[in-house]
N, C-alpha and C. Protein backbone atom coordinates (compact mmCIF):
# COMPACT_ATOMS: atom_id res chain seq x y z
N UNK A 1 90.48 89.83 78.04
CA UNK A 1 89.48 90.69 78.67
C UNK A 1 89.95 92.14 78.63
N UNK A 2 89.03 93.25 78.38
CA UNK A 2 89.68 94.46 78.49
C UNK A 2 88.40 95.13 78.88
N UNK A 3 88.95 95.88 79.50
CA UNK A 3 88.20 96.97 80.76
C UNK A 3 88.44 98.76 80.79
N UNK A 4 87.55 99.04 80.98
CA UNK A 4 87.97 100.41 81.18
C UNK A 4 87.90 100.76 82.56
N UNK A 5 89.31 101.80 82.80
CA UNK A 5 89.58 101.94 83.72
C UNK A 5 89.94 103.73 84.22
N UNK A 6 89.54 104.05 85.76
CA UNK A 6 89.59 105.56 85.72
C UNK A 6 90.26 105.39 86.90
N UNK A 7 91.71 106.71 86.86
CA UNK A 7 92.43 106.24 88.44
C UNK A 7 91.36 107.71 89.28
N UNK A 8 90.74 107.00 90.10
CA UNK A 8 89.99 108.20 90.67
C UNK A 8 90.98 109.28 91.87
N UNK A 9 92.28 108.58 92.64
CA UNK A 9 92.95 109.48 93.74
C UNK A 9 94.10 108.52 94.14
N UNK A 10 95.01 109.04 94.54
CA UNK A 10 96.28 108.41 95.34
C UNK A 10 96.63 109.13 96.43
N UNK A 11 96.81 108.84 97.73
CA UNK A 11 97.41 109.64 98.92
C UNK A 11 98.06 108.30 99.38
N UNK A 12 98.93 108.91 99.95
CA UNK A 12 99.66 108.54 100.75
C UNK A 12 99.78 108.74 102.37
N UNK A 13 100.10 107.59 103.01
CA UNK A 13 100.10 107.27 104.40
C UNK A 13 101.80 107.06 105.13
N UNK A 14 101.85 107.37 106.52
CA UNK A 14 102.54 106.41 106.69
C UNK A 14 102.55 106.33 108.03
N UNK A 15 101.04 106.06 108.61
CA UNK A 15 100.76 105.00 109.54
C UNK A 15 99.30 104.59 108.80
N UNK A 16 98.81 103.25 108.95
CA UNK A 16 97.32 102.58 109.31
C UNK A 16 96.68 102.61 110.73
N UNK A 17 96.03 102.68 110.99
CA UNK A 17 94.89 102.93 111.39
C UNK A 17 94.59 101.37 112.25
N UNK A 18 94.49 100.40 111.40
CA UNK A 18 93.87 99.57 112.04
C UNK A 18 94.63 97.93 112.16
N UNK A 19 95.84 98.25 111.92
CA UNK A 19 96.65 96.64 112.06
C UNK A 19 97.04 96.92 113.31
N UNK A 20 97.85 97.47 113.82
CA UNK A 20 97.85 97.32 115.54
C UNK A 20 96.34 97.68 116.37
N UNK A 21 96.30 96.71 117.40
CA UNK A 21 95.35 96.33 117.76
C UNK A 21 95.35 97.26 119.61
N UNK A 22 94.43 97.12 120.27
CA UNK A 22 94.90 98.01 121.43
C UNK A 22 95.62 96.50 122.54
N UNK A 23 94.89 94.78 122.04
CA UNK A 23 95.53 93.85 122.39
C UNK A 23 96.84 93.76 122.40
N UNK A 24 97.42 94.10 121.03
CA UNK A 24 98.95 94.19 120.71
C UNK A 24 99.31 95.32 121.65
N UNK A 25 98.84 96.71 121.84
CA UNK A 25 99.51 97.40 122.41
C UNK A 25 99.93 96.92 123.88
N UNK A 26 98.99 96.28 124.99
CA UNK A 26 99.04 96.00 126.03
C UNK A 26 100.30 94.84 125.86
N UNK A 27 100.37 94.07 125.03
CA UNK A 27 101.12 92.74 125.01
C UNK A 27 102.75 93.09 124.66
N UNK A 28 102.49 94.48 124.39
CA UNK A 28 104.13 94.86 123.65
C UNK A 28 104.81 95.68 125.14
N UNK A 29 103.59 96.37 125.77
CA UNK A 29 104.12 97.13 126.82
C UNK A 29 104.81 96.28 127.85
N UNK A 30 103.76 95.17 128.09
CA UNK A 30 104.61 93.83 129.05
C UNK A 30 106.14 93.22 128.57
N UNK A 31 106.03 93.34 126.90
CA UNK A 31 107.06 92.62 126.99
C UNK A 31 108.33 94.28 126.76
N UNK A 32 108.39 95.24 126.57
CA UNK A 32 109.20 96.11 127.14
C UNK A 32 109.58 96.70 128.60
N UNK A 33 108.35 95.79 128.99
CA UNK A 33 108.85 96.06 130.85
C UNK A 33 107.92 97.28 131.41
N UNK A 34 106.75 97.27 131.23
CA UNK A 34 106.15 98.86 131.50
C UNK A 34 105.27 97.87 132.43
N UNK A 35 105.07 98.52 133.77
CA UNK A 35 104.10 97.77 134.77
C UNK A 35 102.69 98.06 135.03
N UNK A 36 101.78 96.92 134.74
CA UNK A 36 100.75 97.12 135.02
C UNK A 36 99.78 97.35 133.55
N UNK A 37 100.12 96.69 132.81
CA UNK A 37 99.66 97.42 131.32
C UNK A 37 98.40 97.27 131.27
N UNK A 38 97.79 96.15 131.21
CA UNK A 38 96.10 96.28 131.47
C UNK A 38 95.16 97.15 132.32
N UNK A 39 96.31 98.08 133.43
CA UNK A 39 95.40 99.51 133.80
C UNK A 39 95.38 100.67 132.70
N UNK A 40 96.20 100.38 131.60
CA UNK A 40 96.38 101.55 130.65
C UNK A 40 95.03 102.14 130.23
N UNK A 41 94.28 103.11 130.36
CA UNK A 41 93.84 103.83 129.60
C UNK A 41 93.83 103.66 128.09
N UNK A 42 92.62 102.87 126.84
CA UNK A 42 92.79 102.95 125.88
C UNK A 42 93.61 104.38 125.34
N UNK A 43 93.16 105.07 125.65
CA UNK A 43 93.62 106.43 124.41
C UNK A 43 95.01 106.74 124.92
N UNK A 44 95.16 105.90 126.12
CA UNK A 44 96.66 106.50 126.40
C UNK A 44 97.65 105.41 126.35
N UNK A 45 97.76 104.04 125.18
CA UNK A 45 98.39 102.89 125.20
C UNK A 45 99.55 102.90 124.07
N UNK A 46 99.03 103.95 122.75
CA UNK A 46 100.29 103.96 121.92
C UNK A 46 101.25 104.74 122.68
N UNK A 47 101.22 106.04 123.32
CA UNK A 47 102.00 107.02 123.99
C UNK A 47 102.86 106.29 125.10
N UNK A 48 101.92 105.47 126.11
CA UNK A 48 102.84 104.67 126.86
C UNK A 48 103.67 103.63 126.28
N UNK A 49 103.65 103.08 125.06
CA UNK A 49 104.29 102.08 124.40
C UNK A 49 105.13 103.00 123.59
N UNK A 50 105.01 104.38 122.79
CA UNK A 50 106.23 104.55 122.61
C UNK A 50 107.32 105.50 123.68
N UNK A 51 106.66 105.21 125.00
CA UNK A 51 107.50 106.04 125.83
C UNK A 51 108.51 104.66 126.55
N UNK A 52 107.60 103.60 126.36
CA UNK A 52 108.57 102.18 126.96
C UNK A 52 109.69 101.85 125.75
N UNK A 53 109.11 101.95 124.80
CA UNK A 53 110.09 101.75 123.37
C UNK A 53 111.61 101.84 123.39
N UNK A 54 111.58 103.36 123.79
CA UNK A 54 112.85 104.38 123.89
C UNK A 54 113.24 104.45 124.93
N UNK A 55 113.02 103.75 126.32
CA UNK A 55 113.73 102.65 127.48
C UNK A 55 114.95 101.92 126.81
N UNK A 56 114.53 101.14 125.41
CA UNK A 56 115.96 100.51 125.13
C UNK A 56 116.61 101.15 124.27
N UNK A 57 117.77 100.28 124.04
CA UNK A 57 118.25 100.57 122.46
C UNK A 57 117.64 100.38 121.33
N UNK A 58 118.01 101.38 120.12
CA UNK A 58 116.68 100.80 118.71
C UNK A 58 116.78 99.63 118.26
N UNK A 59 117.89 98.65 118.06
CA UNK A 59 117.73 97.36 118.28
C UNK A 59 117.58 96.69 118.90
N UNK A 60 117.55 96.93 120.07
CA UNK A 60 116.94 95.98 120.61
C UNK A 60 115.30 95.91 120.93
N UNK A 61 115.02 97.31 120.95
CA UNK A 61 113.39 97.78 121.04
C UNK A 61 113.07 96.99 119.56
N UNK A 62 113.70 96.67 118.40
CA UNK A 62 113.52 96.72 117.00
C UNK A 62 113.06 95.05 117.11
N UNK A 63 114.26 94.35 117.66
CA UNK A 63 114.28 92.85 117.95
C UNK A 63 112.98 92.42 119.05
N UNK A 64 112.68 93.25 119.98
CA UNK A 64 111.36 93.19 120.81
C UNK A 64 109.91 92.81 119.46
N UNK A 65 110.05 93.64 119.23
CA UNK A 65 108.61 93.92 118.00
C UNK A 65 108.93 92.72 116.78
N UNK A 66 110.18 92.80 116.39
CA UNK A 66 110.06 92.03 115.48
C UNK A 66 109.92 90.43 115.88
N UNK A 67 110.16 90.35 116.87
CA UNK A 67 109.85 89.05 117.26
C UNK A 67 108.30 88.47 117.45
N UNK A 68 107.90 89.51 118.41
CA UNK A 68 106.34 89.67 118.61
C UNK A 68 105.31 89.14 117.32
N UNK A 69 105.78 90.03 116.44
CA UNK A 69 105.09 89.98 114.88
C UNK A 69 105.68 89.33 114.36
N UNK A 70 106.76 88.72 114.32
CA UNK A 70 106.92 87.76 112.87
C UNK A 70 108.53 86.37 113.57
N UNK A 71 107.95 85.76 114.30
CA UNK A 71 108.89 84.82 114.88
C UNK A 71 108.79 83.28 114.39
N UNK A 72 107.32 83.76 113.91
CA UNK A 72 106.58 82.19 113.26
C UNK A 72 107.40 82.37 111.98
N UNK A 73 107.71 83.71 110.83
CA UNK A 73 107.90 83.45 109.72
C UNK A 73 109.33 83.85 109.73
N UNK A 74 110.10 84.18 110.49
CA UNK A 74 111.68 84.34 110.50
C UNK A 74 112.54 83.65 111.64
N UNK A 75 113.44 83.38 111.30
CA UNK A 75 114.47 82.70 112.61
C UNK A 75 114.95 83.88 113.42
N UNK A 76 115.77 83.07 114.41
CA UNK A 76 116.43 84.38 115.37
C UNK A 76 117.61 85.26 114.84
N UNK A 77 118.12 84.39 114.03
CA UNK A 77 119.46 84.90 113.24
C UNK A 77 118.47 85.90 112.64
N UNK A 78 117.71 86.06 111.25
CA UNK A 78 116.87 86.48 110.73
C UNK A 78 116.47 87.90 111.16
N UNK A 79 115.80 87.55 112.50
CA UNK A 79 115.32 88.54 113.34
C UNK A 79 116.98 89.63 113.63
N UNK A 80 117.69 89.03 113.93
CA UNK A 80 118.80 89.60 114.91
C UNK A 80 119.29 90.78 113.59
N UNK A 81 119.67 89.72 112.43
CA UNK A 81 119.83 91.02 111.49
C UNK A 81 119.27 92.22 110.87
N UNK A 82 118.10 91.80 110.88
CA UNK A 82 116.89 92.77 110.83
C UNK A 82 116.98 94.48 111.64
N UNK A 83 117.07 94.07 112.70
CA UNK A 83 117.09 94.82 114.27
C UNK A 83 117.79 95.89 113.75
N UNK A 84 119.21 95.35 113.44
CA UNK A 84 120.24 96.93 113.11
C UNK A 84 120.15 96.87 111.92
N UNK A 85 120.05 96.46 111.29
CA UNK A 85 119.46 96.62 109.46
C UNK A 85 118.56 98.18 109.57
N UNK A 86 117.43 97.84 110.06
CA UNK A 86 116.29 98.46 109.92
C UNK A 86 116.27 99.69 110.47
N UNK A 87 117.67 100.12 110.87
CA UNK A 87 117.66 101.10 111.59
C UNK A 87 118.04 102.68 110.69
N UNK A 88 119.22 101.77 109.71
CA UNK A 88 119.73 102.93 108.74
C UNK A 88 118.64 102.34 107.23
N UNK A 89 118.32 101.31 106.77
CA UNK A 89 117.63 101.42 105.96
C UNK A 89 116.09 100.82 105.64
N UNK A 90 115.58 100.90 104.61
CA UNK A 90 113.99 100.81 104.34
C UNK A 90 114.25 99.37 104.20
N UNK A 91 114.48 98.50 105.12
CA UNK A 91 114.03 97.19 105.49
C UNK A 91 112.40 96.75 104.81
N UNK A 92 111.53 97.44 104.94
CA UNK A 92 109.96 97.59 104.47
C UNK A 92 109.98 97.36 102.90
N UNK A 93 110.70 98.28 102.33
CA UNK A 93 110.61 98.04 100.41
C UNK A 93 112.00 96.96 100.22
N UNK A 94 113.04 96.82 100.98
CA UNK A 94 113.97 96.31 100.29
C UNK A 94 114.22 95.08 100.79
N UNK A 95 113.19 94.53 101.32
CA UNK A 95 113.86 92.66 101.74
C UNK A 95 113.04 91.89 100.67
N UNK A 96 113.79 91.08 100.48
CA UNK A 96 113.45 90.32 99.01
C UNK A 96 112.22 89.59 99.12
N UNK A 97 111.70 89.29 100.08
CA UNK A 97 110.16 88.84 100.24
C UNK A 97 109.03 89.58 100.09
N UNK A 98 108.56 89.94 99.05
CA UNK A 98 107.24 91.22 99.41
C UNK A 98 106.20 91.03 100.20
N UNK A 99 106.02 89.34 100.50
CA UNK A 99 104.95 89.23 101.10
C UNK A 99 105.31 89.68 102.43
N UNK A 100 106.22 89.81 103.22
CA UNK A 100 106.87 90.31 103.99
C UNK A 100 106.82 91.87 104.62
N UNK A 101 106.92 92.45 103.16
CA UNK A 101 106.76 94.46 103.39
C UNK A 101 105.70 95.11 104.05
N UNK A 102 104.14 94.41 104.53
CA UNK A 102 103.66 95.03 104.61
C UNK A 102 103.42 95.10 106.38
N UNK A 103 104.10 93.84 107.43
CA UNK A 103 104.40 93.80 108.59
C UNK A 103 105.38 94.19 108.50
N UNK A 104 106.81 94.14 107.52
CA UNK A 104 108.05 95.22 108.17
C UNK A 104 107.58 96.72 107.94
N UNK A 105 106.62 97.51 106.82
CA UNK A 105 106.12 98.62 107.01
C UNK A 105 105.63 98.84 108.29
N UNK A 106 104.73 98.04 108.82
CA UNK A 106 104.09 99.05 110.19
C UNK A 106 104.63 98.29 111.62
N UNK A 107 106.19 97.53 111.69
CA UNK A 107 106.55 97.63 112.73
C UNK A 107 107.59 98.65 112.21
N UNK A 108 108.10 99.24 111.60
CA UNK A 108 108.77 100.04 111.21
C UNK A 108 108.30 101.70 111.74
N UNK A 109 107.24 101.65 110.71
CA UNK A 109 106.66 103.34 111.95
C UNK A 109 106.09 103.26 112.70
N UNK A 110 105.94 102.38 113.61
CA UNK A 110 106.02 102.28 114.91
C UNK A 110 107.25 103.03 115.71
N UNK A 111 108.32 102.04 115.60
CA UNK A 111 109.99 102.34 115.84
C UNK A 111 109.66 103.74 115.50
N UNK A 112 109.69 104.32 114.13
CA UNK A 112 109.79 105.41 113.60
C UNK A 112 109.47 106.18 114.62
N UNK A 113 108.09 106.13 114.89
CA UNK A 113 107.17 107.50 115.67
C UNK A 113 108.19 107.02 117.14
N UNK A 114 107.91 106.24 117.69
CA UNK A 114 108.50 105.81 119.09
C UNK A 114 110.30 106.65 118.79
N UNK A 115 111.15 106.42 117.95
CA UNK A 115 112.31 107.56 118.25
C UNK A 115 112.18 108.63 117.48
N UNK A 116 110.79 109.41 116.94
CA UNK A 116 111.25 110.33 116.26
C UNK A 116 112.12 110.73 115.32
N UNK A 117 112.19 109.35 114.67
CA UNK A 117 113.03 109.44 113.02
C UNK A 117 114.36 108.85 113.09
N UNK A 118 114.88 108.23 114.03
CA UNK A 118 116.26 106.82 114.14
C UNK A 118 115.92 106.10 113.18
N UNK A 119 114.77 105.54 113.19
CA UNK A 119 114.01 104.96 111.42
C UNK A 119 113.72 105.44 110.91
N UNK A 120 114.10 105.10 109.61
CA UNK A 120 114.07 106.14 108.33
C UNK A 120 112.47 105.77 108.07
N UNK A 121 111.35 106.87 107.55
CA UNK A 121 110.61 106.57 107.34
C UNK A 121 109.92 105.78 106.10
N UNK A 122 109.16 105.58 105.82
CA UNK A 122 108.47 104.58 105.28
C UNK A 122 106.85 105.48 104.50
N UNK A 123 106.58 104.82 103.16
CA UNK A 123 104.87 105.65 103.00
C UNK A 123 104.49 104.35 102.35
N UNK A 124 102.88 104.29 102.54
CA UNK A 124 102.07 103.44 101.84
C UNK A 124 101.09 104.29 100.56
N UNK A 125 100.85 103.68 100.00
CA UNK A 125 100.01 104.36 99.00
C UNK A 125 98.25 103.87 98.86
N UNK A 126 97.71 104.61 99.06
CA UNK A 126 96.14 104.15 98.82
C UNK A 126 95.37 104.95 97.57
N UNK A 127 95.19 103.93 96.63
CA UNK A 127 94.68 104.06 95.11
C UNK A 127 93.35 103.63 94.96
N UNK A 128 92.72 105.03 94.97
CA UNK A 128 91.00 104.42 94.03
C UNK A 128 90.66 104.43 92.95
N UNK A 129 90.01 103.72 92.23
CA UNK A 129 90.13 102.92 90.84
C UNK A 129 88.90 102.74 90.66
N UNK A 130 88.14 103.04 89.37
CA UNK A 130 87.01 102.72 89.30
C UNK A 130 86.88 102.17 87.58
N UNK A 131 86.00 100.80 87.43
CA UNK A 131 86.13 100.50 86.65
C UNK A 131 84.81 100.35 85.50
N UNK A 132 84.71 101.00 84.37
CA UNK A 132 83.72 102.41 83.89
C UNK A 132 83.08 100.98 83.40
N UNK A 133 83.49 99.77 83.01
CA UNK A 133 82.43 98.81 81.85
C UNK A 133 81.08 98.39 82.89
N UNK A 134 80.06 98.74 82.00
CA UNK A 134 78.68 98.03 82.74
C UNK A 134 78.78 97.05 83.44
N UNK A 135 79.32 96.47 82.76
CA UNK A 135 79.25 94.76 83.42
C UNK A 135 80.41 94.28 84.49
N UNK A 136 81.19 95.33 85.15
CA UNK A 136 81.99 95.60 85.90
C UNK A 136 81.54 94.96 87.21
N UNK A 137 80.22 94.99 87.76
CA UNK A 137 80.04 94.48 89.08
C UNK A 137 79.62 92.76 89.15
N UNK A 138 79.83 92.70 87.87
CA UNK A 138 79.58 90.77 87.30
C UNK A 138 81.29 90.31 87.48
N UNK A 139 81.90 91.06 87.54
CA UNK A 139 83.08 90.47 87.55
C UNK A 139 84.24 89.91 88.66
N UNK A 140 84.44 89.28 89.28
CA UNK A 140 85.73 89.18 90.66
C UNK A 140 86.69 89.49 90.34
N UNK A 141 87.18 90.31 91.09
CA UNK A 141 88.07 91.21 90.78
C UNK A 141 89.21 90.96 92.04
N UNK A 142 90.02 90.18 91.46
CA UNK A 142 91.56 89.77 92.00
C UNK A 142 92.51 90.97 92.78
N UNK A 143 93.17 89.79 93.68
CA UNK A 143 94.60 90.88 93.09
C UNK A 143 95.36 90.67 92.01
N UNK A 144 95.49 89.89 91.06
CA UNK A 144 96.09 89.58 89.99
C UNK A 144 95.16 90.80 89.20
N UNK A 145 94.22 90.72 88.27
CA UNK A 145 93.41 91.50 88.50
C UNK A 145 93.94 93.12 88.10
N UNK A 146 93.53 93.33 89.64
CA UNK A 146 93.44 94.77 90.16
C UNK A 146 95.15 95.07 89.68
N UNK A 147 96.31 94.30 89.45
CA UNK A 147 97.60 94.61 89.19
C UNK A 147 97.53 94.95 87.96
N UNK A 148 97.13 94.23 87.26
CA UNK A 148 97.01 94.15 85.51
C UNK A 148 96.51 95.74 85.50
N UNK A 149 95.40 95.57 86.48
CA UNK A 149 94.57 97.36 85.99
C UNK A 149 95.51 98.18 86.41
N UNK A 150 95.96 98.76 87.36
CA UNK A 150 96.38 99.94 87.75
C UNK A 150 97.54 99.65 86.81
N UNK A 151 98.34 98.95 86.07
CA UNK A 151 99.81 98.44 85.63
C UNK A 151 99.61 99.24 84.59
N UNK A 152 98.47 99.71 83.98
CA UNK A 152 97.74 100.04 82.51
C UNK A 152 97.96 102.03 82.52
N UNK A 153 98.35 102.36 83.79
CA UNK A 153 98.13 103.97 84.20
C UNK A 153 99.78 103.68 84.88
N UNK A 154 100.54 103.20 84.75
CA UNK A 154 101.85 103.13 84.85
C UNK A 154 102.69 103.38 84.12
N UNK A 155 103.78 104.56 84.18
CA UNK A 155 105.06 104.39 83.53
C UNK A 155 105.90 103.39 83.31
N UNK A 156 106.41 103.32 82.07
CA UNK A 156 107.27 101.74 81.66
C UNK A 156 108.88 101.69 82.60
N UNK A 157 108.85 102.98 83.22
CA UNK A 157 109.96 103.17 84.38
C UNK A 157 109.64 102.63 85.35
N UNK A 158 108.30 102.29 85.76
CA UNK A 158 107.91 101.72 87.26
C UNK A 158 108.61 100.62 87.83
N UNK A 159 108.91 100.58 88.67
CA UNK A 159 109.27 99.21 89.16
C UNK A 159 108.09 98.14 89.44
N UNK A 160 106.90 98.32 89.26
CA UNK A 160 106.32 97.13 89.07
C UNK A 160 106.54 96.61 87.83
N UNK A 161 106.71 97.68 86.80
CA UNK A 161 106.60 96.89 85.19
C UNK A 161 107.85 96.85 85.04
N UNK A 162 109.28 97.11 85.26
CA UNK A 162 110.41 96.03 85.10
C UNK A 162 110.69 95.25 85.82
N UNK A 163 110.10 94.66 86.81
CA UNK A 163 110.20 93.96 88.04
C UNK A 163 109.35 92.61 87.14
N UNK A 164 107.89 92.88 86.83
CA UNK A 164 107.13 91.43 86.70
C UNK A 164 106.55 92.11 85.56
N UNK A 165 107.30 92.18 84.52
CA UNK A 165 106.30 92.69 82.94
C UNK A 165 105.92 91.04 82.48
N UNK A 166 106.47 90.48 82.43
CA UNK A 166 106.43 88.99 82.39
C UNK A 166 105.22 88.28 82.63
N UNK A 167 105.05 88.98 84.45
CA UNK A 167 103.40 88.26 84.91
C UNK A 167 102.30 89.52 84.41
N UNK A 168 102.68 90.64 83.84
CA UNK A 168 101.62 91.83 83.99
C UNK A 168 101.22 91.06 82.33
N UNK A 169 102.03 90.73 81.46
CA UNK A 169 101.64 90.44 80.18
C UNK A 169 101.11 89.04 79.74
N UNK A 170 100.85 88.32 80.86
CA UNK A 170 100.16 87.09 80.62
C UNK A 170 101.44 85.98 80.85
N UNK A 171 102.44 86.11 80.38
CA UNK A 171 103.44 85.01 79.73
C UNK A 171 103.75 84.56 80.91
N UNK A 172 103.52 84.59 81.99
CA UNK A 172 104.11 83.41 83.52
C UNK A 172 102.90 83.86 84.41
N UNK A 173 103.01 82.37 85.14
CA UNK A 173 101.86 82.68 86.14
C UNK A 173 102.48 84.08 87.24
N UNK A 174 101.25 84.60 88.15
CA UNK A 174 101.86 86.17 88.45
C UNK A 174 101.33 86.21 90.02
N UNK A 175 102.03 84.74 90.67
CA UNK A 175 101.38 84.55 92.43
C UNK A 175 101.48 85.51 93.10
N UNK A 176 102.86 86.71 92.75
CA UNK A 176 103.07 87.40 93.54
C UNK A 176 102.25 88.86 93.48
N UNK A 177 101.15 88.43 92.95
CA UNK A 177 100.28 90.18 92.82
C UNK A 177 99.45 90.32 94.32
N UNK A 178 98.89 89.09 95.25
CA UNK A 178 98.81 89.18 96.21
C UNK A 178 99.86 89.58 97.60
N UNK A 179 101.16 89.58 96.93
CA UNK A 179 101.91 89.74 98.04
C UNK A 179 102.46 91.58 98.10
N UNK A 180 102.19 91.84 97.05
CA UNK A 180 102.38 93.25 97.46
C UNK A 180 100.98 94.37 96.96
N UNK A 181 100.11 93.97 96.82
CA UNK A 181 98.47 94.55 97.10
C UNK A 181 98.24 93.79 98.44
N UNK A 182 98.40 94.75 99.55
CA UNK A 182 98.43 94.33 101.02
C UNK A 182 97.16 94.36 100.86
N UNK A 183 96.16 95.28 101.05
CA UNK A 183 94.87 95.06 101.23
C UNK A 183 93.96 95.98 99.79
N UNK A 184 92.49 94.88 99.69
CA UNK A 184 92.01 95.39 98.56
C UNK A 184 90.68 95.09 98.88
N UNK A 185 89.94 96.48 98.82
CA UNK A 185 88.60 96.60 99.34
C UNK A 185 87.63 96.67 98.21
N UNK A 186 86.63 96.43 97.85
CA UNK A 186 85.29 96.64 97.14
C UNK A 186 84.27 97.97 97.90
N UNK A 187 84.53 99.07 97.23
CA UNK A 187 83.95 100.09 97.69
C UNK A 187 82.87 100.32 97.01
N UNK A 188 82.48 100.37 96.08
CA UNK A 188 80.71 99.98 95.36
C UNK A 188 81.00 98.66 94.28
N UNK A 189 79.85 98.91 93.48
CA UNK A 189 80.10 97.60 92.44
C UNK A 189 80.63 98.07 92.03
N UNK A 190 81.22 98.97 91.15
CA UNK A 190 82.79 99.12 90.08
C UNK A 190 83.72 100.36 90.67
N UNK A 191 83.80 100.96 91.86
CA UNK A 191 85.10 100.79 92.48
C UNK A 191 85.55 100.32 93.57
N UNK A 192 87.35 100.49 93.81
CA UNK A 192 87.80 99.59 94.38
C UNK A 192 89.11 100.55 95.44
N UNK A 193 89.10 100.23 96.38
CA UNK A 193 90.57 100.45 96.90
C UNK A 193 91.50 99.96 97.25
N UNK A 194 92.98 99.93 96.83
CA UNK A 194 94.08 99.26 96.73
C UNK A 194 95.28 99.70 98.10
N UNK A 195 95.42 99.11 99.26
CA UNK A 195 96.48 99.49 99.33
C UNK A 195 98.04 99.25 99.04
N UNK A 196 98.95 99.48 98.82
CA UNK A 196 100.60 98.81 98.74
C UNK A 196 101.51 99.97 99.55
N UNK A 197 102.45 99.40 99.05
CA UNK A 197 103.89 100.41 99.48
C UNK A 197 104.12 101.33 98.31
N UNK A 198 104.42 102.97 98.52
CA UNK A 198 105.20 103.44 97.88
C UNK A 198 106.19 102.95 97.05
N UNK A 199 106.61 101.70 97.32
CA UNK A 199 107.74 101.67 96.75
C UNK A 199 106.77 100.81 95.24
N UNK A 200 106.26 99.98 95.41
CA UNK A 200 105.35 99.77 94.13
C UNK A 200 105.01 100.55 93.01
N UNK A 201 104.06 101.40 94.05
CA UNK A 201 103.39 102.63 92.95
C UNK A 201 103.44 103.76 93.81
N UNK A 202 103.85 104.90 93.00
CA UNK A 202 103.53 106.00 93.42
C UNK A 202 103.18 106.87 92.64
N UNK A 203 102.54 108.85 93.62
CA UNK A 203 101.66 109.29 92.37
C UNK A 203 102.80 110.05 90.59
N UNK A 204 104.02 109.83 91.41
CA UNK A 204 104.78 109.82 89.97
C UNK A 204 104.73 108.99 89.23
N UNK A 205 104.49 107.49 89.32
CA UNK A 205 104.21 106.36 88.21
C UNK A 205 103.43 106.63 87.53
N UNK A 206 102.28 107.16 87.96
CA UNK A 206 100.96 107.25 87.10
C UNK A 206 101.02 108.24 86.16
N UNK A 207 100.75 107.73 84.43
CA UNK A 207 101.15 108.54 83.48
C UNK A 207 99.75 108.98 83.11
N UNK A 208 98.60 108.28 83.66
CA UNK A 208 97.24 108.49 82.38
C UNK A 208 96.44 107.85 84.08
N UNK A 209 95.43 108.80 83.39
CA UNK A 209 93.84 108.48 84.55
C UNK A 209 92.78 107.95 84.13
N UNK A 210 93.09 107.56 83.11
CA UNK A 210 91.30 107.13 82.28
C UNK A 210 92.37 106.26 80.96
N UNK A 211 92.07 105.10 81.04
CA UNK A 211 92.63 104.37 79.80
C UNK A 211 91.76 102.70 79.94
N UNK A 212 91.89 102.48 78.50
CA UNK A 212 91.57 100.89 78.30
C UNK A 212 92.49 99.94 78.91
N UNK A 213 92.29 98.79 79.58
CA UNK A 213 93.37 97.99 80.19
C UNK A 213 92.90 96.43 79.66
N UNK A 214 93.82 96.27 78.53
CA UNK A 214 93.98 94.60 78.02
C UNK A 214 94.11 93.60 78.83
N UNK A 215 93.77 92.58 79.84
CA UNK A 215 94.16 91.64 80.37
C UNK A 215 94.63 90.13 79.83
N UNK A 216 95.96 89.97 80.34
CA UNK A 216 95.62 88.71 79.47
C UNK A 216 96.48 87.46 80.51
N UNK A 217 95.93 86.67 81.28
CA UNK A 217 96.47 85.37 82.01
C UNK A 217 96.93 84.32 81.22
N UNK A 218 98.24 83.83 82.33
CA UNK A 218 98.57 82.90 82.03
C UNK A 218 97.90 81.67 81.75
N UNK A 219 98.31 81.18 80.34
CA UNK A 219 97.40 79.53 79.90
C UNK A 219 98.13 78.49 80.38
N UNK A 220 99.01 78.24 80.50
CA UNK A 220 99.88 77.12 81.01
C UNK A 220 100.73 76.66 79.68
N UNK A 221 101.13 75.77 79.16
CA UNK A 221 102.22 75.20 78.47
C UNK A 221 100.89 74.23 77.77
């Protein structure tokens, strides 16, 4: 299959908007010890949560959150190393699970904003992509997919393409294109928005804005 493809913008973030919840906020304040959290004032619940934050130590404020968010998918050992890990480095791009990066990204600047930079910061990248063939809105459009495309406006330096040139070129199945395209929106019929981590793609990867993109999936054996 081959497609034409236009990178329409890249900015960068490094908070979202909408994965912490104002539920989570109330539920994090209780468990840092702040009294009374359900009188909080919506507009005033991140401020009181990062003013309870910095009550503890950064690991242990670190081990609070990380437990909260991810206790189902890590052990305590797990967790415990994490805590002071995450303090001197990008825990978010560098733990070997990607499906992983995109909850250690935003309990991360959390911490971050809550000490004012004890965590090293962190950026996400948000890529719009629009894809020029007519018949573009006939098509479902993956994250496997959407990897192949943007992979096509990438430098052969990227770390997506020495990381998985393998799955970008058809020759192995490529499960992991969902685990680091955190979220991927349908913004008309032929474009699209991508988010990931900086550490994926960034706007230095991108060599070309308008190019043909070959697809080609794995057949099996």
């Amino acid at each position: 299959m081959k497609l034409n493809v236009k990178i329409l913008g890249l900015r960068k973030l490094n908070e979202l908007d909408n994965y912490w919840q104002d539920t989570d906020y109330k539920a994090l304040l209780k468990l840092y010890d702040f009294p009374d959290a359900n009188e909080v004032d919506a507009a005033e619940l991140k401020e009181m949560l990062y003013m309870s934050i910095t009550d503890f130590e950064p690991d242990e404020a670190a081990k609070i959150l990380l437990t909260y968010k991810l206790s189902e998918q890590l052990s305590e050992g797990q967790i415990q190393s994490l805590s002071h890990e995450m303090i001197t480095d990008k825990i978010a791009e560098e733990y070997p699970e990607p499906e992983m990066h995109y909850d250690l990204f935003n309990i991360n600047q959390l911490l971050h904003k809550a000490y004012n930079g004890t965590f090293p910061n962190t950026e996400a990248s948000i890529i719009e992509i629009e894809i020029l063939n007519e018949d573009a809105a006939k098509i479902e459009i993956t994250e496997e997919i959407m990897t192949k495309l943007i992979s096509g406006a990438l430098t052969e330096k990227s770390i997506l393409k020495r990381l998985y040139a393998d799955q970008l070129d058809g020759d192995v199945p490529f499960g992991d294109a969902s685990k680091f395209i955190w979220t991927l929106d349908k913004k008309s019929s032929n474009t699209y928005e991508l988010l990931t981590s900086t550490y994926w793609i960034e706007k230095e990867d991108i060599v070309q804005d308008a190019y043909e993109c070959k697809i080609a999936f794995f057949e099996g054996e």
